[in-house]
ModelCIF file with pLDDT and N, C-alpha, C, O atoms, coordinates in Angstrom:
data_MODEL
#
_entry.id   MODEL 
#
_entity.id                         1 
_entity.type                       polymer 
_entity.pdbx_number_of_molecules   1 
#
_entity_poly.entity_id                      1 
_entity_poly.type                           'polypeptide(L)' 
_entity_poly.nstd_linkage                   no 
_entity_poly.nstd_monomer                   no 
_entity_poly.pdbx_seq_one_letter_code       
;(UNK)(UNK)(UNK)(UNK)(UNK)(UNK)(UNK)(UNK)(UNK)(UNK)(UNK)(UNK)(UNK)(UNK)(UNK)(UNK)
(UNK)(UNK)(UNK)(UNK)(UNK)(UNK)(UNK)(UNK)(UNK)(UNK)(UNK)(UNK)(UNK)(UNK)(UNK)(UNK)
(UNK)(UNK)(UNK)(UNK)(UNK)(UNK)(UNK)(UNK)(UNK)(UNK)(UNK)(UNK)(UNK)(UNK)(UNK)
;
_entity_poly.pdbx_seq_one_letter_code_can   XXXXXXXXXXXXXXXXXXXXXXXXXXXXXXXXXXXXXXXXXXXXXXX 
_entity_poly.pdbx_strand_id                 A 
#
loop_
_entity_poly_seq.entity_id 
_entity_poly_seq.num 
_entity_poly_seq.mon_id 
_entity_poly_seq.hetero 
1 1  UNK n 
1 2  UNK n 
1 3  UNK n 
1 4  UNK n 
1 5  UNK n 
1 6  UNK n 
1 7  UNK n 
1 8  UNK n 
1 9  UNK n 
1 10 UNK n 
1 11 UNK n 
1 12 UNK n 
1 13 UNK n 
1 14 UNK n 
1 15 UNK n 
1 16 UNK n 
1 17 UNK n 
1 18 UNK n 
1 19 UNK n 
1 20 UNK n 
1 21 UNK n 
1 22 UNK n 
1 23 UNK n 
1 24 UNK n 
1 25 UNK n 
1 26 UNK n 
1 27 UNK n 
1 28 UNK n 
1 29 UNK n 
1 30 UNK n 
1 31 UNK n 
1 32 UNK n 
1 33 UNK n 
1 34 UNK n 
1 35 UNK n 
1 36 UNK n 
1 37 UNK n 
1 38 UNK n 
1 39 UNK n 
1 40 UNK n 
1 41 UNK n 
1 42 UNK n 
1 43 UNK n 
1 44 UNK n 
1 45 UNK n 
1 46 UNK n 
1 47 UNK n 
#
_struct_asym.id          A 
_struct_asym.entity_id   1 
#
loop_
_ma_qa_metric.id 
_ma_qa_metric.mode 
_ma_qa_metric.name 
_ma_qa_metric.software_group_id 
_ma_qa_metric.type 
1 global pLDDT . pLDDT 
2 local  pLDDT . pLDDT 
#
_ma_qa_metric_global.metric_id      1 
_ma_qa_metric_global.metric_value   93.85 
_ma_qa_metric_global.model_id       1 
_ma_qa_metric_global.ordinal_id     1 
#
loop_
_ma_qa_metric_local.label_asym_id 
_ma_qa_metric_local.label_comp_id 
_ma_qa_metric_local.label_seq_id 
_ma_qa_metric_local.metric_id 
_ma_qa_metric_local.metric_value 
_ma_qa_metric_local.model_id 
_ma_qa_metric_local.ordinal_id 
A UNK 1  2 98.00 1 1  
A UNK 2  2 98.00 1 2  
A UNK 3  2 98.00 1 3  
A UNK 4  2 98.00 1 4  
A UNK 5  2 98.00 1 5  
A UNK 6  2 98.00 1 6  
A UNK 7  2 98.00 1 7  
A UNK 8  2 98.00 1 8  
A UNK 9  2 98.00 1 9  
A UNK 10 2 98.00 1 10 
A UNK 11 2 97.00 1 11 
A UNK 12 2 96.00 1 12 
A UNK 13 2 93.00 1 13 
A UNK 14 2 89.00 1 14 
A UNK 15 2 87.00 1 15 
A UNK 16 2 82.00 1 16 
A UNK 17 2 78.00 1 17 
A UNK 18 2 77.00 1 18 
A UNK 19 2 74.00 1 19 
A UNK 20 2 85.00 1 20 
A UNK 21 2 88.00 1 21 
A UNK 22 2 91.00 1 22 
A UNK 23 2 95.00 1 23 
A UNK 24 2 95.00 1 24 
A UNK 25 2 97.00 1 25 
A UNK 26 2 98.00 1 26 
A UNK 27 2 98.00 1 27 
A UNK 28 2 98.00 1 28 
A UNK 29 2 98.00 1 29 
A UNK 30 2 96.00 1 30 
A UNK 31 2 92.00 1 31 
A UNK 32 2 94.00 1 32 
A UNK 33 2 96.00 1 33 
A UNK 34 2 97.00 1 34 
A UNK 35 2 97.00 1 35 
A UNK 36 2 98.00 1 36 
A UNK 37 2 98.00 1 37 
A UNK 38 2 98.00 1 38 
A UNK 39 2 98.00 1 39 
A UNK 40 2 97.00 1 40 
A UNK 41 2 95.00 1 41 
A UNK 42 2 93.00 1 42 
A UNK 43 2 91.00 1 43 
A UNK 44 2 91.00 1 44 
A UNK 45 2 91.00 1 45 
A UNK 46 2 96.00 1 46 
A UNK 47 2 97.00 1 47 
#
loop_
_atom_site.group_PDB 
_atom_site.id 
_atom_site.type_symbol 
_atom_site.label_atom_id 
_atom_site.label_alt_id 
_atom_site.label_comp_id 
_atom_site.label_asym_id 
_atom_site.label_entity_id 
_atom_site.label_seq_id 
_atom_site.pdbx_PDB_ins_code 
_atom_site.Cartn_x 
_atom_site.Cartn_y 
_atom_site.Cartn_z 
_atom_site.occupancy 
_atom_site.B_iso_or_equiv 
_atom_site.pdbx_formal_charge 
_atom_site.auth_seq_id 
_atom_site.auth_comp_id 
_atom_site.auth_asym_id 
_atom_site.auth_atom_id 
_atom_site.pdbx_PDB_model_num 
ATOM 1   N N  . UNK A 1 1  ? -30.854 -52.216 -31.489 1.00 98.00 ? 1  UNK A N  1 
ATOM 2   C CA . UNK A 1 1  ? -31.553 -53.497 -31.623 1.00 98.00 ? 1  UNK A CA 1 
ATOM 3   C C  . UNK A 1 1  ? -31.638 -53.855 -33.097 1.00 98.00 ? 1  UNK A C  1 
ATOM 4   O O  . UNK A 1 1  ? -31.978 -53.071 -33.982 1.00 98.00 ? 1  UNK A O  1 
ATOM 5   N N  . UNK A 1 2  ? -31.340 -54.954 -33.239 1.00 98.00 ? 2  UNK A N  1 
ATOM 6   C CA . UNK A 1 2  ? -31.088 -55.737 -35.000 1.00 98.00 ? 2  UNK A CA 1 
ATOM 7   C C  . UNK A 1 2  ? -31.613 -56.983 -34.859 1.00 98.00 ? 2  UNK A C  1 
ATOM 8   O O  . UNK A 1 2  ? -31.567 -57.548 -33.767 1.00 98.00 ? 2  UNK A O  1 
ATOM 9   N N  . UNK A 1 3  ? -32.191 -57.575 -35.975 1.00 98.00 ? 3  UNK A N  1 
ATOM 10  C CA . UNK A 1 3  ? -32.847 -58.723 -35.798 1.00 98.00 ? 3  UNK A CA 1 
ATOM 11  C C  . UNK A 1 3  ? -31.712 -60.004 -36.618 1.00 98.00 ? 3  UNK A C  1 
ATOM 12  O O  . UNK A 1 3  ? -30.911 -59.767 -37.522 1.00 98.00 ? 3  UNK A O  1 
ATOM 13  N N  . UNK A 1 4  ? -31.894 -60.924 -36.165 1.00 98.00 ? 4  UNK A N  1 
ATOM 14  C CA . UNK A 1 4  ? -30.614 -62.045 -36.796 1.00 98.00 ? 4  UNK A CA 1 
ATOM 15  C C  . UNK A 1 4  ? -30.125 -61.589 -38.315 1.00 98.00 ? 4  UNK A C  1 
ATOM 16  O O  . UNK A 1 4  ? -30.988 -61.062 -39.017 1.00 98.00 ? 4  UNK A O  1 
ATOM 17  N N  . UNK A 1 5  ? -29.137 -61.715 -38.723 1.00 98.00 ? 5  UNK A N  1 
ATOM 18  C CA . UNK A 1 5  ? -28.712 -61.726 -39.960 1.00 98.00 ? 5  UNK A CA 1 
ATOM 19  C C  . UNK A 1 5  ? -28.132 -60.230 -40.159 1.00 98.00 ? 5  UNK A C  1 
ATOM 20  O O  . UNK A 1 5  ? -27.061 -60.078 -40.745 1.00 98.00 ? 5  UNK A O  1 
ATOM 21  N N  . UNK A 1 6  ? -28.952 -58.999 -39.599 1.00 98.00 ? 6  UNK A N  1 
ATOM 22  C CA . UNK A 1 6  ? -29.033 -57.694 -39.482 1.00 98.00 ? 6  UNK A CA 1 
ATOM 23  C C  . UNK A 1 6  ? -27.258 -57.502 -39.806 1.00 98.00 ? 6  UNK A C  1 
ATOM 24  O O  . UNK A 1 6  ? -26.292 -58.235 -40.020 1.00 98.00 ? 6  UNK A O  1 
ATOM 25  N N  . UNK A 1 7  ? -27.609 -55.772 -39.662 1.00 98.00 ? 7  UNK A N  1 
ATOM 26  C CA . UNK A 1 7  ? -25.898 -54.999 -39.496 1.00 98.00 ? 7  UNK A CA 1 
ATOM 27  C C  . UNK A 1 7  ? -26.261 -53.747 -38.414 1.00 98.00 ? 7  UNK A C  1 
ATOM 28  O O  . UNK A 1 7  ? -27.274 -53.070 -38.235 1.00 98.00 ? 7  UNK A O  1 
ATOM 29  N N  . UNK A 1 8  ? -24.801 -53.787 -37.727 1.00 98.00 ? 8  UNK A N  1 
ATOM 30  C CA . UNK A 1 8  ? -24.829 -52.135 -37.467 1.00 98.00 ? 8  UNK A CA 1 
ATOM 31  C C  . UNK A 1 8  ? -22.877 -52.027 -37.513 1.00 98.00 ? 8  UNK A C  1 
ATOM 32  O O  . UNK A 1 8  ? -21.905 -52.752 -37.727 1.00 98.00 ? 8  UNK A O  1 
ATOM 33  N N  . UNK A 1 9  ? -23.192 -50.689 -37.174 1.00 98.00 ? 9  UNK A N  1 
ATOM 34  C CA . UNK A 1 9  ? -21.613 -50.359 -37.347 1.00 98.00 ? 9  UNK A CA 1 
ATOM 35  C C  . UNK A 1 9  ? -21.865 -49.443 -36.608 1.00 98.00 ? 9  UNK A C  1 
ATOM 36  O O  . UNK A 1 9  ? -22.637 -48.499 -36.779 1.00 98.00 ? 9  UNK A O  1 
ATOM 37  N N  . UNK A 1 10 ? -20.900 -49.817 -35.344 1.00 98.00 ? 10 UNK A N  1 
ATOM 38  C CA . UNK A 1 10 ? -20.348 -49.203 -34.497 1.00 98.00 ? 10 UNK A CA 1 
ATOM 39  C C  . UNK A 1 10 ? -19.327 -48.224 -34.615 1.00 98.00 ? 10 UNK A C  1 
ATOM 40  O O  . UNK A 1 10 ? -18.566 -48.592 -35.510 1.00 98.00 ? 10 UNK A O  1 
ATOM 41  N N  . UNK A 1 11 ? -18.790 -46.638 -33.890 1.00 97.00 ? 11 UNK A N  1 
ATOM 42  C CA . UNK A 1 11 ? -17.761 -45.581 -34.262 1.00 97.00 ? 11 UNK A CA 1 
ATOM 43  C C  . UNK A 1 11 ? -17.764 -45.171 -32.570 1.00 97.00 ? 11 UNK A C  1 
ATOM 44  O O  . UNK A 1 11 ? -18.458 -45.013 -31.565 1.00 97.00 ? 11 UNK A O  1 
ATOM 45  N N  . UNK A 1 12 ? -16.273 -45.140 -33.200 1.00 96.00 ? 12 UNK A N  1 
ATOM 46  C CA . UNK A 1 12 ? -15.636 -44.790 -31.532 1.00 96.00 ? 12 UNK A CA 1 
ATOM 47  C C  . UNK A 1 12 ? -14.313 -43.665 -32.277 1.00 96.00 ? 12 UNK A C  1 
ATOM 48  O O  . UNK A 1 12 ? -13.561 -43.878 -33.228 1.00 96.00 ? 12 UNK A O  1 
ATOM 49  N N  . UNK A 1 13 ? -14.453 -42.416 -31.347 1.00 93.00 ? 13 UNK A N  1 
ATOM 50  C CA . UNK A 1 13 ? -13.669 -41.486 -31.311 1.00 93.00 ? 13 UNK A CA 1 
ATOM 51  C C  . UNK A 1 13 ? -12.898 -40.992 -29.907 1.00 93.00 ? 13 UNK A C  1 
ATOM 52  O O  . UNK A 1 13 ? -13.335 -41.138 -28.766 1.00 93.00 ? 13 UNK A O  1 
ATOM 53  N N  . UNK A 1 14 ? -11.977 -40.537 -30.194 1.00 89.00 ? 14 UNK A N  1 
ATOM 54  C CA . UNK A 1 14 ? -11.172 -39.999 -29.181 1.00 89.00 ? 14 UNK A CA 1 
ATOM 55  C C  . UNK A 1 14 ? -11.941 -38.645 -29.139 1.00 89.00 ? 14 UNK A C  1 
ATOM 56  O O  . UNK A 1 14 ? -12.375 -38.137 -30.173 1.00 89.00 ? 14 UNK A O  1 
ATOM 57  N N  . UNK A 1 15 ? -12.186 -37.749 -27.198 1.00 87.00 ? 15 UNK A N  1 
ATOM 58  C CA . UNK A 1 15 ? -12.456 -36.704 -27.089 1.00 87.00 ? 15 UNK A CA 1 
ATOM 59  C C  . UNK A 1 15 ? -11.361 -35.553 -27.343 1.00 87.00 ? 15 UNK A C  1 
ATOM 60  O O  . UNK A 1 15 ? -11.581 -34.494 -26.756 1.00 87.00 ? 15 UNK A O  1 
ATOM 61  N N  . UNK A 1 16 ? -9.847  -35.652 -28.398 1.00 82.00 ? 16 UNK A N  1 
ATOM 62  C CA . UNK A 1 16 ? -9.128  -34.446 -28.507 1.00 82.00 ? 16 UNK A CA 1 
ATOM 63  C C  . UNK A 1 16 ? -8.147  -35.631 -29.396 1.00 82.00 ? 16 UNK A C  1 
ATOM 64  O O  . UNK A 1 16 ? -7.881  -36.725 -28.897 1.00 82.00 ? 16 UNK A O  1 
ATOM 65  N N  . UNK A 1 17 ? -7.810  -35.338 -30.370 1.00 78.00 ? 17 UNK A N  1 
ATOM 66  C CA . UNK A 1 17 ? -6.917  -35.712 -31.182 1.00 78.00 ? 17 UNK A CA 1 
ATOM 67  C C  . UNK A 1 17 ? -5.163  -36.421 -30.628 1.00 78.00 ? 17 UNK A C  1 
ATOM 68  O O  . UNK A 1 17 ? -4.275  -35.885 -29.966 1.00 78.00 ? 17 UNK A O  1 
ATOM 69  N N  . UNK A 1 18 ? -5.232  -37.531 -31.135 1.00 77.00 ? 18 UNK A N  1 
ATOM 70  C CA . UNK A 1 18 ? -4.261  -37.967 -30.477 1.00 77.00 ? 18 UNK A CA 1 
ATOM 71  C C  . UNK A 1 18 ? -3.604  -39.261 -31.481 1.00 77.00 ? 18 UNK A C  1 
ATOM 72  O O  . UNK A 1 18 ? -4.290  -40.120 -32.033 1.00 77.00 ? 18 UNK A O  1 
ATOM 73  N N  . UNK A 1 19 ? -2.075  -39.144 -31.550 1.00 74.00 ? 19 UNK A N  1 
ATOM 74  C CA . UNK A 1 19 ? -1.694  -39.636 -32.374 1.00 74.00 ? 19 UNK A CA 1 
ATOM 75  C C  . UNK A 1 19 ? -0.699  -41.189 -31.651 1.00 74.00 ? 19 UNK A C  1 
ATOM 76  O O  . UNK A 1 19 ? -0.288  -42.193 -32.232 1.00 74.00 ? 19 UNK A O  1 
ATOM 77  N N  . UNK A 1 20 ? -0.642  -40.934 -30.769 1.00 85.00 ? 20 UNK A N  1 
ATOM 78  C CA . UNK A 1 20 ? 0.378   -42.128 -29.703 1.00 85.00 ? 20 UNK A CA 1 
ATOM 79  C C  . UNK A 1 20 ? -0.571  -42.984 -28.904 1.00 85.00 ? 20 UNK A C  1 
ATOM 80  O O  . UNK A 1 20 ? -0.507  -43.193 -27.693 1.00 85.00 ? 20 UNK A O  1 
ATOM 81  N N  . UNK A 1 21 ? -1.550  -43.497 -29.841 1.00 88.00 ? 21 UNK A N  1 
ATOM 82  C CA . UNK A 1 21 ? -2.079  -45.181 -28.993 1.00 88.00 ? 21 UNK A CA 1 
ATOM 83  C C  . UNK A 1 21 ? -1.235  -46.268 -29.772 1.00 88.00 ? 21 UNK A C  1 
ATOM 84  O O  . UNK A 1 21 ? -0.980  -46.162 -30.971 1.00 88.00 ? 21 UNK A O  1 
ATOM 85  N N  . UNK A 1 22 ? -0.908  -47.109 -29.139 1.00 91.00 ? 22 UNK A N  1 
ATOM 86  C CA . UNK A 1 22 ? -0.623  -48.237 -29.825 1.00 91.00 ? 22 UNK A CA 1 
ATOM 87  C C  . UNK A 1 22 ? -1.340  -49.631 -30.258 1.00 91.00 ? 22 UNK A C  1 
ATOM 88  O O  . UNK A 1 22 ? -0.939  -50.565 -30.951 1.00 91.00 ? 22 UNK A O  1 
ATOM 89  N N  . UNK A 1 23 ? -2.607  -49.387 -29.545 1.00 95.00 ? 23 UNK A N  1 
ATOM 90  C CA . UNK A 1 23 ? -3.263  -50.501 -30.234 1.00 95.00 ? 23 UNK A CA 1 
ATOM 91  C C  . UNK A 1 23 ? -5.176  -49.742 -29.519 1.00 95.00 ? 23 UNK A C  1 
ATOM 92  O O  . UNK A 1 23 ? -5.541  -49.307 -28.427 1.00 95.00 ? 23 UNK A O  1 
ATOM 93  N N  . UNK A 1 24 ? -5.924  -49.970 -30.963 1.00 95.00 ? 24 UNK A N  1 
ATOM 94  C CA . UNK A 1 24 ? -7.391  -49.197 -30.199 1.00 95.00 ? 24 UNK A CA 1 
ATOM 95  C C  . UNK A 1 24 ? -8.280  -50.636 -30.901 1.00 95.00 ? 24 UNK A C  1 
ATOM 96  O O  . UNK A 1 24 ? -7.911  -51.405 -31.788 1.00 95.00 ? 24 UNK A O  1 
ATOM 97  N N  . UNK A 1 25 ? -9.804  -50.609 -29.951 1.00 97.00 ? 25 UNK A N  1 
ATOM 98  C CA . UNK A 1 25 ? -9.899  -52.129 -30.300 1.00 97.00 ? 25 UNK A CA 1 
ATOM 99  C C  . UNK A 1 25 ? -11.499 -51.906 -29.389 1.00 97.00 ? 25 UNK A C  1 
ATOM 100 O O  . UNK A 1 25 ? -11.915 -50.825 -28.971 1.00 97.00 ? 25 UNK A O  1 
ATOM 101 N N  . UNK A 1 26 ? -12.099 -53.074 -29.269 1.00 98.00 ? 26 UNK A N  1 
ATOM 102 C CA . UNK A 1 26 ? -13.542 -53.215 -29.326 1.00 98.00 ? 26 UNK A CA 1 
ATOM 103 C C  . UNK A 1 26 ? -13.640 -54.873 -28.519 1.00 98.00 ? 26 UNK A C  1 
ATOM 104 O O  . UNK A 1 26 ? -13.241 -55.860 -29.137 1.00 98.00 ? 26 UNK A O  1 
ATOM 105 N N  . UNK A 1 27 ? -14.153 -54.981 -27.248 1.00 98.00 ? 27 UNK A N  1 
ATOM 106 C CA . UNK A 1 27 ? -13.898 -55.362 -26.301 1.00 98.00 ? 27 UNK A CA 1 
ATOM 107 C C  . UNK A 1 27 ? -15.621 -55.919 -26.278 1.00 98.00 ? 27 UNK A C  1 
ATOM 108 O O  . UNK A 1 27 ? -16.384 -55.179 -26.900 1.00 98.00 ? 27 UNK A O  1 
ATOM 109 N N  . UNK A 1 28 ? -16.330 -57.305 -25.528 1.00 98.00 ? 28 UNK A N  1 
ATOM 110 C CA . UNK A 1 28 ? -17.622 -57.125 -25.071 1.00 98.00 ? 28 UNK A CA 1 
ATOM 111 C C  . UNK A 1 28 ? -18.111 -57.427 -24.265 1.00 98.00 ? 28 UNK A C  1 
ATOM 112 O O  . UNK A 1 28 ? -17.224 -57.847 -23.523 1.00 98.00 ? 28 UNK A O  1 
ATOM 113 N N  . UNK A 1 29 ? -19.409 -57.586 -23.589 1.00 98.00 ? 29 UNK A N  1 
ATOM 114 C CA . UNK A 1 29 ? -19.256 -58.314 -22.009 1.00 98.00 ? 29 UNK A CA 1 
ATOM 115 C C  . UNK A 1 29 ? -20.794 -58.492 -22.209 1.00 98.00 ? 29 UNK A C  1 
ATOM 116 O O  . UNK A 1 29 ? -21.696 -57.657 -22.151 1.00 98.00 ? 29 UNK A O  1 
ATOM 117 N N  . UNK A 1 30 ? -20.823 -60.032 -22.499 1.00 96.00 ? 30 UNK A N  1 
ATOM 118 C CA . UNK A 1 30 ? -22.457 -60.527 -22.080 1.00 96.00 ? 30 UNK A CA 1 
ATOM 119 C C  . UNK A 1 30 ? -23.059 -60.199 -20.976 1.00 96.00 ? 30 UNK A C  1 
ATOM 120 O O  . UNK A 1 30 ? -22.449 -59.447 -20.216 1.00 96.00 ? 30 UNK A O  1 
ATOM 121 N N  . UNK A 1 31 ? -24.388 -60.668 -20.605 1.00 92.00 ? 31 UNK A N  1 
ATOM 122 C CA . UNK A 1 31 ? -24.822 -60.503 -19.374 1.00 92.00 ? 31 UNK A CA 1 
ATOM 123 C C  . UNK A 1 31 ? -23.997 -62.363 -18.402 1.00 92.00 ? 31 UNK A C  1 
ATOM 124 O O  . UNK A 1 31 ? -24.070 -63.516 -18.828 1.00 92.00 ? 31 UNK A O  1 
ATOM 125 N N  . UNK A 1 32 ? -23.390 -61.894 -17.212 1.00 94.00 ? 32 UNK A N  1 
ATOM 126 C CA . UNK A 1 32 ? -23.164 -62.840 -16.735 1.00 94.00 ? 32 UNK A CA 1 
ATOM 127 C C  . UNK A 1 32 ? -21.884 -63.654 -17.069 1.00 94.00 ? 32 UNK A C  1 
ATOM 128 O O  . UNK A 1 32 ? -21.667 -64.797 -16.667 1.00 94.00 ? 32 UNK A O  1 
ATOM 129 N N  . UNK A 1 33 ? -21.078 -62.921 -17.847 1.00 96.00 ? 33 UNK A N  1 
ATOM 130 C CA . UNK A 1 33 ? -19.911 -63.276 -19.048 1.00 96.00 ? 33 UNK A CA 1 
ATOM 131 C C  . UNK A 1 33 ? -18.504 -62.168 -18.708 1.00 96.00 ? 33 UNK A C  1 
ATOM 132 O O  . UNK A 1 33 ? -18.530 -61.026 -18.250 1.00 96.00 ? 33 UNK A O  1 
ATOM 133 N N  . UNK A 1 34 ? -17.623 -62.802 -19.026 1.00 97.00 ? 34 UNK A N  1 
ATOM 134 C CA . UNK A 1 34 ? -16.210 -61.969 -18.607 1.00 97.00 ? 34 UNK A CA 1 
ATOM 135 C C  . UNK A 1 34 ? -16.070 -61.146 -19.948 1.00 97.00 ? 34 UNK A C  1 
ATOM 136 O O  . UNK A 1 34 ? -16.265 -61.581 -21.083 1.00 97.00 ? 34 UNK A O  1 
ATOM 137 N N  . UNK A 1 35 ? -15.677 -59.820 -19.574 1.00 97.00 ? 35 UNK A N  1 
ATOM 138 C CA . UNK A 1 35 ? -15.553 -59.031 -21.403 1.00 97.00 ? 35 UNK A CA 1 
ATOM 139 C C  . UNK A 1 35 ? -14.018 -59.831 -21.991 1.00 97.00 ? 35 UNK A C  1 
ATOM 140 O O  . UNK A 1 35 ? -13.051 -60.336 -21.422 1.00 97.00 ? 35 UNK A O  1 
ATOM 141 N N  . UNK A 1 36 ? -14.418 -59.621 -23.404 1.00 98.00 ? 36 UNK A N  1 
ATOM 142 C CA . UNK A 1 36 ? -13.781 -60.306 -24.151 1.00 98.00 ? 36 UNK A CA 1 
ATOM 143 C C  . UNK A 1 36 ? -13.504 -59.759 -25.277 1.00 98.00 ? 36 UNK A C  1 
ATOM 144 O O  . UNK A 1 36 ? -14.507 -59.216 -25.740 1.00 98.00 ? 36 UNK A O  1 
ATOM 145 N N  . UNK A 1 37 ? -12.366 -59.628 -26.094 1.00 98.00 ? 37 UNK A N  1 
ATOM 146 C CA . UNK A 1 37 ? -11.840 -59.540 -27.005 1.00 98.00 ? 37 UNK A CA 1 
ATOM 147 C C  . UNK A 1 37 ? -13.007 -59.578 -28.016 1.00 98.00 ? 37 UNK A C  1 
ATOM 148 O O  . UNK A 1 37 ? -13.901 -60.415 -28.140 1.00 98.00 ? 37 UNK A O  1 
ATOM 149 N N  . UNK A 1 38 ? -12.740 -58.371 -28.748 1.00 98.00 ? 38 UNK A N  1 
ATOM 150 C CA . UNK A 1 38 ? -13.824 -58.654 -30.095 1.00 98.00 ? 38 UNK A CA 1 
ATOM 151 C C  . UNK A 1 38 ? -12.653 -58.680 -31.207 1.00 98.00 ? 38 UNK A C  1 
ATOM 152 O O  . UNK A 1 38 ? -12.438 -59.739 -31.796 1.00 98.00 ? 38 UNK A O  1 
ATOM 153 N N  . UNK A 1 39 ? -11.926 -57.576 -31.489 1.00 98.00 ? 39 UNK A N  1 
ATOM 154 C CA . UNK A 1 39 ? -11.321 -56.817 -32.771 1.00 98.00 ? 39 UNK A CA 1 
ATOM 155 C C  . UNK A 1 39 ? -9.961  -55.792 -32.054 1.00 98.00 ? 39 UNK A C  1 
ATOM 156 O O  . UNK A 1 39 ? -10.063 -55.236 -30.960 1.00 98.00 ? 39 UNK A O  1 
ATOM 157 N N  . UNK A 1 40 ? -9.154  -55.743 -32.642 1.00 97.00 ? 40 UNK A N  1 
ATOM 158 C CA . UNK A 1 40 ? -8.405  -54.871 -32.196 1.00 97.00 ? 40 UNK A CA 1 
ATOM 159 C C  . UNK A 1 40 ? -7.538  -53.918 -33.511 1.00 97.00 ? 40 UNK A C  1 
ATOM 160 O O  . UNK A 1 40 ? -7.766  -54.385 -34.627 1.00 97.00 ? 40 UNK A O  1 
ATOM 161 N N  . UNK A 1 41 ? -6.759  -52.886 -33.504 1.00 95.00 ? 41 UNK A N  1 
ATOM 162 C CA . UNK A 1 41 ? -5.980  -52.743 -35.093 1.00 95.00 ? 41 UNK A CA 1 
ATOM 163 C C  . UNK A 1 41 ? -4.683  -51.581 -34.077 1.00 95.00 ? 41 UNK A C  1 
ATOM 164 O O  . UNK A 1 41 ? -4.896  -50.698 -33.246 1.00 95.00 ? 41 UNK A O  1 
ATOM 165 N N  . UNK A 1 42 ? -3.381  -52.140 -34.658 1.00 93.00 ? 42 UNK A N  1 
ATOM 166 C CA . UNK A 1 42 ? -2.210  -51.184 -33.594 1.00 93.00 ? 42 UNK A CA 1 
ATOM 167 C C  . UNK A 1 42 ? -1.862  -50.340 -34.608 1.00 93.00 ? 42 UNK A C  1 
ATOM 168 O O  . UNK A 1 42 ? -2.313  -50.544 -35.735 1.00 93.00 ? 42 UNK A O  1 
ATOM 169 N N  . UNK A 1 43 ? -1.102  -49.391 -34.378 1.00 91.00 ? 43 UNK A N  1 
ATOM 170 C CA . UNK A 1 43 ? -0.588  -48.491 -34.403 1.00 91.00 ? 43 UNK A CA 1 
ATOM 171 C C  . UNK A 1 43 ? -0.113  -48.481 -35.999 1.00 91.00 ? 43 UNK A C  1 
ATOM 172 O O  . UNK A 1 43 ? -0.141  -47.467 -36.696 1.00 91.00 ? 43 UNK A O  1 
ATOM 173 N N  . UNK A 1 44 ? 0.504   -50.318 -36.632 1.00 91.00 ? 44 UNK A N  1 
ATOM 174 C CA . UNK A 1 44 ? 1.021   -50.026 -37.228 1.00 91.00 ? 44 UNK A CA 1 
ATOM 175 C C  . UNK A 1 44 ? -0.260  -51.136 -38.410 1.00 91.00 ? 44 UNK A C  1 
ATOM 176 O O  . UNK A 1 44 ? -0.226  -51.894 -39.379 1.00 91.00 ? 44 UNK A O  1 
ATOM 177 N N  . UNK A 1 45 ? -1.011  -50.656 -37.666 1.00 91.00 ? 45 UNK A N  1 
ATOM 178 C CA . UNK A 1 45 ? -2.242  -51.702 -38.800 1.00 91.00 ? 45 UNK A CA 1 
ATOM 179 C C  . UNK A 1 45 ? -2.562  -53.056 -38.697 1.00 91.00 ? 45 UNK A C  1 
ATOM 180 O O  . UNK A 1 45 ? -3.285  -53.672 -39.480 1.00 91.00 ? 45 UNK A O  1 
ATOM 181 N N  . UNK A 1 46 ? -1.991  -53.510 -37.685 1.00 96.00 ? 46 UNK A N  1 
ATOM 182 C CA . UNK A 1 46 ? -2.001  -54.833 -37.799 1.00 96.00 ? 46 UNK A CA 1 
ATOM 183 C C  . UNK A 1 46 ? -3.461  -55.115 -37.052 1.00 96.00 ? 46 UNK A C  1 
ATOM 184 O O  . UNK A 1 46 ? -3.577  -54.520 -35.981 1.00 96.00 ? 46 UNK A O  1 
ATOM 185 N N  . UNK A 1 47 ? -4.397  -55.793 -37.388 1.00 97.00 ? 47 UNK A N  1 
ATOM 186 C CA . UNK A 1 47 ? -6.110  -56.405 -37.331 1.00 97.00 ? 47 UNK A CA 1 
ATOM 187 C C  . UNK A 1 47 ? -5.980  -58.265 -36.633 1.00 97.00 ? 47 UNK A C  1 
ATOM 188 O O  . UNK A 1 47 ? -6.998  -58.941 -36.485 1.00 97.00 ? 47 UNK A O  1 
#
């Protein structure tokens, strides 16, 4: 919980090391809302 203007930073890890995703990324889903695209970054960096 953050109040307007606020920050957080979110971290997402893989459970065992892994080098062959091609694209890892951050997805969201309001209440009542289809999930949606937040951020994404592939394989070869591309944001």
């Amino acid at each position: 919980l953050v109040q307007a203007g606020g920050s957080l930073r979110l971290s997402c890890k893989t459970s065992k090391i892994v080098f062959d995703i091609n694209i890892m990324g951050w997805y969201r889903q309001a209440p009542g809302q289809q999930r949606e695209l937040v951020a994404n970054i592939t394989r070869t960096g591309r944001i």
